[in-house]
N, C-alpha and C. Protein backbone atom coordinates (compact mmCIF):
# COMPACT_ATOMS: atom_id res chain seq x y z
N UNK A 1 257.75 194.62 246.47
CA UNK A 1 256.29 194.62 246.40
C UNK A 1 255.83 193.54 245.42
N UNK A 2 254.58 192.77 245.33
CA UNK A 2 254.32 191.99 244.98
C UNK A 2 253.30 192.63 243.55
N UNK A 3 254.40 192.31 242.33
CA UNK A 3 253.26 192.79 241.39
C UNK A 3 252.01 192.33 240.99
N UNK A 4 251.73 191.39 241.11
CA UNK A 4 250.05 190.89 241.01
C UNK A 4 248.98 191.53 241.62
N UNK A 5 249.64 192.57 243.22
CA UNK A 5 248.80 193.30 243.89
C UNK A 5 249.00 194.51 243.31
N UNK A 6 249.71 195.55 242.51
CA UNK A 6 249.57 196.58 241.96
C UNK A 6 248.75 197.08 241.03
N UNK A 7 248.38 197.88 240.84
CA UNK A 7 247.44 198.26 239.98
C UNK A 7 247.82 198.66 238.49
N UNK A 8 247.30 198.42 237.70
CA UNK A 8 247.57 198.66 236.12
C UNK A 8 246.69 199.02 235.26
N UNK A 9 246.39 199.60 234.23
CA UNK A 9 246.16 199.96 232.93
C UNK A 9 244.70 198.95 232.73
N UNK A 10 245.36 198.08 233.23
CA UNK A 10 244.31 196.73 233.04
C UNK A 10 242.62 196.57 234.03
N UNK A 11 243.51 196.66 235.53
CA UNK A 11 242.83 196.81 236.59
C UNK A 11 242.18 198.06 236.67
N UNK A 12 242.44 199.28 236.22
CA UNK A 12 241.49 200.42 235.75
C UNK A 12 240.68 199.94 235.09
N UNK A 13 240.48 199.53 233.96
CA UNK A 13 239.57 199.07 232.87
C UNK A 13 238.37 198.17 233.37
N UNK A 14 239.06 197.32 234.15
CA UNK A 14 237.97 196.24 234.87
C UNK A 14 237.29 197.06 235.92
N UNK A 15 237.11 198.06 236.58
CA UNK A 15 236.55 198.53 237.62
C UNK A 15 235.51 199.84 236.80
N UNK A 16 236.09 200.05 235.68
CA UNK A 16 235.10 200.80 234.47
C UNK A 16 233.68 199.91 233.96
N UNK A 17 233.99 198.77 233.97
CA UNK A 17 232.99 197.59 233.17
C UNK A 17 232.38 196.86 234.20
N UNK A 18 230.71 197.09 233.41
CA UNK A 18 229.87 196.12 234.21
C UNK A 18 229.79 194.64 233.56
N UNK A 19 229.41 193.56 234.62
CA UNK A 19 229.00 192.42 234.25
C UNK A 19 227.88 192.53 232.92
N UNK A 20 227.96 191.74 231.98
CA UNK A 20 227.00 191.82 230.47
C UNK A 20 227.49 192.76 229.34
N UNK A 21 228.40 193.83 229.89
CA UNK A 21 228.77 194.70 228.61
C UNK A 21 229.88 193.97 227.55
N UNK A 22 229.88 194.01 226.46
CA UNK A 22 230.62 193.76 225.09
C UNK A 22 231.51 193.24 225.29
N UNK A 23 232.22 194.96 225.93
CA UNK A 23 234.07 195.04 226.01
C UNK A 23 234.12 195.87 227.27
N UNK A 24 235.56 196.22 227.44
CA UNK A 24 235.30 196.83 228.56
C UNK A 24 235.06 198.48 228.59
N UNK A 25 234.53 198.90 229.95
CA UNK A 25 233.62 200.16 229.98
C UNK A 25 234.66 201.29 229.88
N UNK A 26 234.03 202.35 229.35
CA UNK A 26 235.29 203.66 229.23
C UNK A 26 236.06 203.49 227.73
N UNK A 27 235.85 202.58 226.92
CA UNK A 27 236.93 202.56 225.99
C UNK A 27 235.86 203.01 224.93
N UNK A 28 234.40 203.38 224.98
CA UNK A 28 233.61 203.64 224.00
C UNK A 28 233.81 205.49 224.00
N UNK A 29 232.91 206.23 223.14
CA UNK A 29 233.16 208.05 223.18
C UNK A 29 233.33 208.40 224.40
N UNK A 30 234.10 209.58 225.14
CA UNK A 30 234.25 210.03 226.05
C UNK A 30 232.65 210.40 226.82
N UNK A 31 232.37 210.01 228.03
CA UNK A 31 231.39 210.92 227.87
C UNK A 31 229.89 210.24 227.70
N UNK A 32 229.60 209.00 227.02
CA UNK A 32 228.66 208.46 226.41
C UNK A 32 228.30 207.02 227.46
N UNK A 33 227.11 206.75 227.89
CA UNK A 33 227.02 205.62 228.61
C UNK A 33 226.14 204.50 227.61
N UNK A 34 225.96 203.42 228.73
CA UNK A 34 225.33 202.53 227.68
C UNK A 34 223.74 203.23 227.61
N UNK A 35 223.10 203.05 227.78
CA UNK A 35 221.64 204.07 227.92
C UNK A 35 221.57 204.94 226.34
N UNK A 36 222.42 205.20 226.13
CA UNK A 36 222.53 206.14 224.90
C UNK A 36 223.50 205.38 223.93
N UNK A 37 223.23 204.12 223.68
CA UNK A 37 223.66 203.33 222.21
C UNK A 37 222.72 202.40 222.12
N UNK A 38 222.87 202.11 220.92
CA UNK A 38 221.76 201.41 220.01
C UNK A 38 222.20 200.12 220.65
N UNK A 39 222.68 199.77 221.02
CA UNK A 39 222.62 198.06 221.57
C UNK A 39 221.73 198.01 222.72
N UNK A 40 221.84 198.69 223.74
CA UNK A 40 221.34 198.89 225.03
C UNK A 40 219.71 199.61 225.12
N UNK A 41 219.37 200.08 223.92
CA UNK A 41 218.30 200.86 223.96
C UNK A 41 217.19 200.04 223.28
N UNK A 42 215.95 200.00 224.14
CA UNK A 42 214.61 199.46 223.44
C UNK A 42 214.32 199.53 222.23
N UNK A 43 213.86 198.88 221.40
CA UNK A 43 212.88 199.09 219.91
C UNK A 43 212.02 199.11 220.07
N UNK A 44 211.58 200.48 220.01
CA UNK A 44 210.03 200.63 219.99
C UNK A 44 209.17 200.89 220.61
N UNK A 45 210.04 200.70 221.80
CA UNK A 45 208.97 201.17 223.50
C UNK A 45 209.67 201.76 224.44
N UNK A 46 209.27 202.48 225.45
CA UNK A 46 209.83 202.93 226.37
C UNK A 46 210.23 201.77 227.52
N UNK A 47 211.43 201.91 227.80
CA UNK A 47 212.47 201.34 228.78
C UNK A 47 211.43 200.78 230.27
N UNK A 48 211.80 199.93 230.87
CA UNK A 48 211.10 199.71 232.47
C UNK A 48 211.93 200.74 232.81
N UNK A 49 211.31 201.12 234.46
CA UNK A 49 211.76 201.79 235.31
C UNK A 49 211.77 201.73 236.80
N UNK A 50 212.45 201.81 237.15
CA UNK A 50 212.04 201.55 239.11
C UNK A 50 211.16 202.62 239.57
N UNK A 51 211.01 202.51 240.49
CA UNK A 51 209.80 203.62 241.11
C UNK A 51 210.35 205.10 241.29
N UNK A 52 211.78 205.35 241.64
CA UNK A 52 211.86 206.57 241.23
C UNK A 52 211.98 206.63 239.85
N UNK A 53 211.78 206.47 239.18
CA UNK A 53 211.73 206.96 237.35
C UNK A 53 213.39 206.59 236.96
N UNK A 54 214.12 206.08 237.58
CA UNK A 54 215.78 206.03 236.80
C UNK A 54 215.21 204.46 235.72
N UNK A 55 216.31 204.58 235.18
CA UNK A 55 216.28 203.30 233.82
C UNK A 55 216.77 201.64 234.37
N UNK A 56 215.66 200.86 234.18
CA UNK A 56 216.50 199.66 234.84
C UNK A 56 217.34 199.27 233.78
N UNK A 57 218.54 198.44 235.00
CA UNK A 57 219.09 197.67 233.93
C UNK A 57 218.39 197.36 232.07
N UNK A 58 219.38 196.79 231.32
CA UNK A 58 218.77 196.10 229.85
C UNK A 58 220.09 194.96 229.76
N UNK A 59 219.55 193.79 229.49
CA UNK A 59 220.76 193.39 228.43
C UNK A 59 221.41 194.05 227.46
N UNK A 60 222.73 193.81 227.04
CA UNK A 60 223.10 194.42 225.68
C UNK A 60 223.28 193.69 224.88
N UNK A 61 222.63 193.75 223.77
CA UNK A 61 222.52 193.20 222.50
C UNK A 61 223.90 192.77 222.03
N UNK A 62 224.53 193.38 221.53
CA UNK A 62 226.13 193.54 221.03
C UNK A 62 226.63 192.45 221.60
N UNK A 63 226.28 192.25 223.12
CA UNK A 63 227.30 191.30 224.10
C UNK A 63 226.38 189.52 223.95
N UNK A 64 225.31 190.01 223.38
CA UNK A 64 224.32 188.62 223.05
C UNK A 64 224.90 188.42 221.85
N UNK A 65 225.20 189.27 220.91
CA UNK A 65 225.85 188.52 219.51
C UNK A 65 227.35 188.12 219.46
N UNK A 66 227.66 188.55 220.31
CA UNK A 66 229.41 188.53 220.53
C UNK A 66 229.77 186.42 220.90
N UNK A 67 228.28 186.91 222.01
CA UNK A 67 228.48 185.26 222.82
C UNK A 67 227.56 184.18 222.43
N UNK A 68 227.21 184.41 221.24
CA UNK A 68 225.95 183.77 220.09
C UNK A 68 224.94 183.33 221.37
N UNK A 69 224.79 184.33 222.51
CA UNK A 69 223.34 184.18 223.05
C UNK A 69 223.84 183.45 224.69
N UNK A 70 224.50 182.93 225.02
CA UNK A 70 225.65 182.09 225.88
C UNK A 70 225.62 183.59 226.77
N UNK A 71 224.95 183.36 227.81
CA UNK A 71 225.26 184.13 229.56
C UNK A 71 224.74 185.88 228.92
N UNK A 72 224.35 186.18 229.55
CA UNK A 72 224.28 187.79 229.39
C UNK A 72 223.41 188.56 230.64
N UNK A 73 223.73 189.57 231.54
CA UNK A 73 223.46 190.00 232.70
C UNK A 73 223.44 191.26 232.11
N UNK A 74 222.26 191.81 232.85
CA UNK A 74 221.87 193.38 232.64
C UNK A 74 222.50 194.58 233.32
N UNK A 75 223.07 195.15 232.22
CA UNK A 75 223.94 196.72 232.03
C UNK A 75 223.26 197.13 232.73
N UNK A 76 223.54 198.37 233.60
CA UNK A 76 223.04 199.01 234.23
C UNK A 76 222.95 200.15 233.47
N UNK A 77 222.39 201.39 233.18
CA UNK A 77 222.18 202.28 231.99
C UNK A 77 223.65 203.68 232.02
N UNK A 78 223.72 203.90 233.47
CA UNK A 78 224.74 204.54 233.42
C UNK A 78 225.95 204.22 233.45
N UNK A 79 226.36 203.09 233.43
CA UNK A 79 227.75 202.41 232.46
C UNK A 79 228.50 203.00 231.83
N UNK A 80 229.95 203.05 231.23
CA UNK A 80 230.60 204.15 230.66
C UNK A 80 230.36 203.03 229.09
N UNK A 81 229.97 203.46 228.55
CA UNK A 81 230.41 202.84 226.74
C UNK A 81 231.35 202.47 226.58
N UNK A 82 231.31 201.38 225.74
CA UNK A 82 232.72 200.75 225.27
C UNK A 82 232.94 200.86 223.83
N UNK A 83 233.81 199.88 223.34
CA UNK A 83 234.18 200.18 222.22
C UNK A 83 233.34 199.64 220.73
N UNK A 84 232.38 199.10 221.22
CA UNK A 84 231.22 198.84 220.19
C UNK A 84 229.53 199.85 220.25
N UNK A 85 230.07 200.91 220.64
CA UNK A 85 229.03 201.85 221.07
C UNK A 85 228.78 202.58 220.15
N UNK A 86 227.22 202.21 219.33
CA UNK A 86 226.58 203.02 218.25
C UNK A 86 225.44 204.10 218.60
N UNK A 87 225.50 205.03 218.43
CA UNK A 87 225.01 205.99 218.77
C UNK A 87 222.81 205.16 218.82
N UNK A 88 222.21 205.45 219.57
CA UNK A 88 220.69 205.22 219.30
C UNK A 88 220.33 206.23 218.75
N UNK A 89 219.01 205.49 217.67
CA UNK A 89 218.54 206.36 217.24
C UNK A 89 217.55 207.27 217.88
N UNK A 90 217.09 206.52 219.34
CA UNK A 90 216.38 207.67 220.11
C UNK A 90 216.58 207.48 221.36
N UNK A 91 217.39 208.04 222.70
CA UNK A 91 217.60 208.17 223.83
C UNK A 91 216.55 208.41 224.57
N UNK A 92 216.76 207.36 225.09
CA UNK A 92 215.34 207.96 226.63
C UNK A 92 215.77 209.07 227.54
N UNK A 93 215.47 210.02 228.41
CA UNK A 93 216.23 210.10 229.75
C UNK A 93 216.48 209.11 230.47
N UNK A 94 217.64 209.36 231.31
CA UNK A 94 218.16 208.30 232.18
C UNK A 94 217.04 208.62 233.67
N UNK A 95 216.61 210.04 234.13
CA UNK A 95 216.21 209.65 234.75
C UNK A 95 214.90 210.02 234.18
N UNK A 96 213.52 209.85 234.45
CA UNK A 96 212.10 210.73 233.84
C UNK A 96 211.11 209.71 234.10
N UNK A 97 210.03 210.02 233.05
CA UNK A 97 209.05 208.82 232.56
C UNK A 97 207.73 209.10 233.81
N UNK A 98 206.52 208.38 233.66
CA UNK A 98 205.80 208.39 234.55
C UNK A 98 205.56 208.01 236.09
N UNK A 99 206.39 206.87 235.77
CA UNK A 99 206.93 206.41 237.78
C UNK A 99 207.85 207.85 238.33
N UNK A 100 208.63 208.40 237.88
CA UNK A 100 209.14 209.60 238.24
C UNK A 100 208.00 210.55 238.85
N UNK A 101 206.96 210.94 237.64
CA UNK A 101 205.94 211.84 238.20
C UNK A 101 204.91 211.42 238.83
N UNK A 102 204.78 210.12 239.49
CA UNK A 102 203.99 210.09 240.30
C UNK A 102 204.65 210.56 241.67
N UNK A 103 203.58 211.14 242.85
CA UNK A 103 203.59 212.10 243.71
C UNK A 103 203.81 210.66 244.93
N UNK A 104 204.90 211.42 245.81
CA UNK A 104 204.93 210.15 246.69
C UNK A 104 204.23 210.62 247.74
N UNK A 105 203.71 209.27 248.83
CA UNK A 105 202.49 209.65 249.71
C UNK A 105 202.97 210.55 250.66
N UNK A 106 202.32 211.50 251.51
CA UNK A 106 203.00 211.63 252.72
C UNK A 106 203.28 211.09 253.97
N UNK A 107 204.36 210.94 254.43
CA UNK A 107 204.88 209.83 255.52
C UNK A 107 203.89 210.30 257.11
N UNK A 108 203.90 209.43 257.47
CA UNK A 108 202.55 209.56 258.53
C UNK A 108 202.70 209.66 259.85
């Protein structure tokens, strides 16, 4: 068998991690996504949202200082944390907010 096509330790890790995050995904607290660390989370305002109320993408900060500002693509919020994952000091819901509670029309 051809080892370059097998899977490894490695190739797990890469299928954990989105494009823009730090390091790679899964190696941050069990359990914890990006959405809920201080790199990934707004200062000061509430998050955009798509029309059902989930969290759009954010850049992550951490991965802007890592690459002194050089390329950065937006985390998606439910991402697994990596290994530079500081707790925020205030979590949004992932899903909620006012685009959530608006009432959708009825289909006609």
């Amino acid at each position: 068998m051809l080892s370059y096509l097998t899977k490894d330790a490695t190739s797990d890790l890469a299928n954990k991690t989105k494009v823009g995050q730090a390091h790679w995904g899964g190696t941050g607290p069990e359990g914890k996504c990006c959405f809920e660390c201080a790199s990934w989370t707004p200062d000061g305002y509430s998050p955009e949202r798509d029309e059902e109320g989930h969290l759009e993408p954010r850049r992550c900060r951490k991965f802007k200082q890592l690459t002194m500002g050089v390329g950065s693509s937006a985390v998606p919020a439910e991402a697994l944390s990596c290994k530079y994952f500081e707790p925020a000091k205030k979590v949004w819901p992932l899903i909620g907010g006012q685009k959530a509670l608006k009432e959708k029309e009825p289909a006609a």
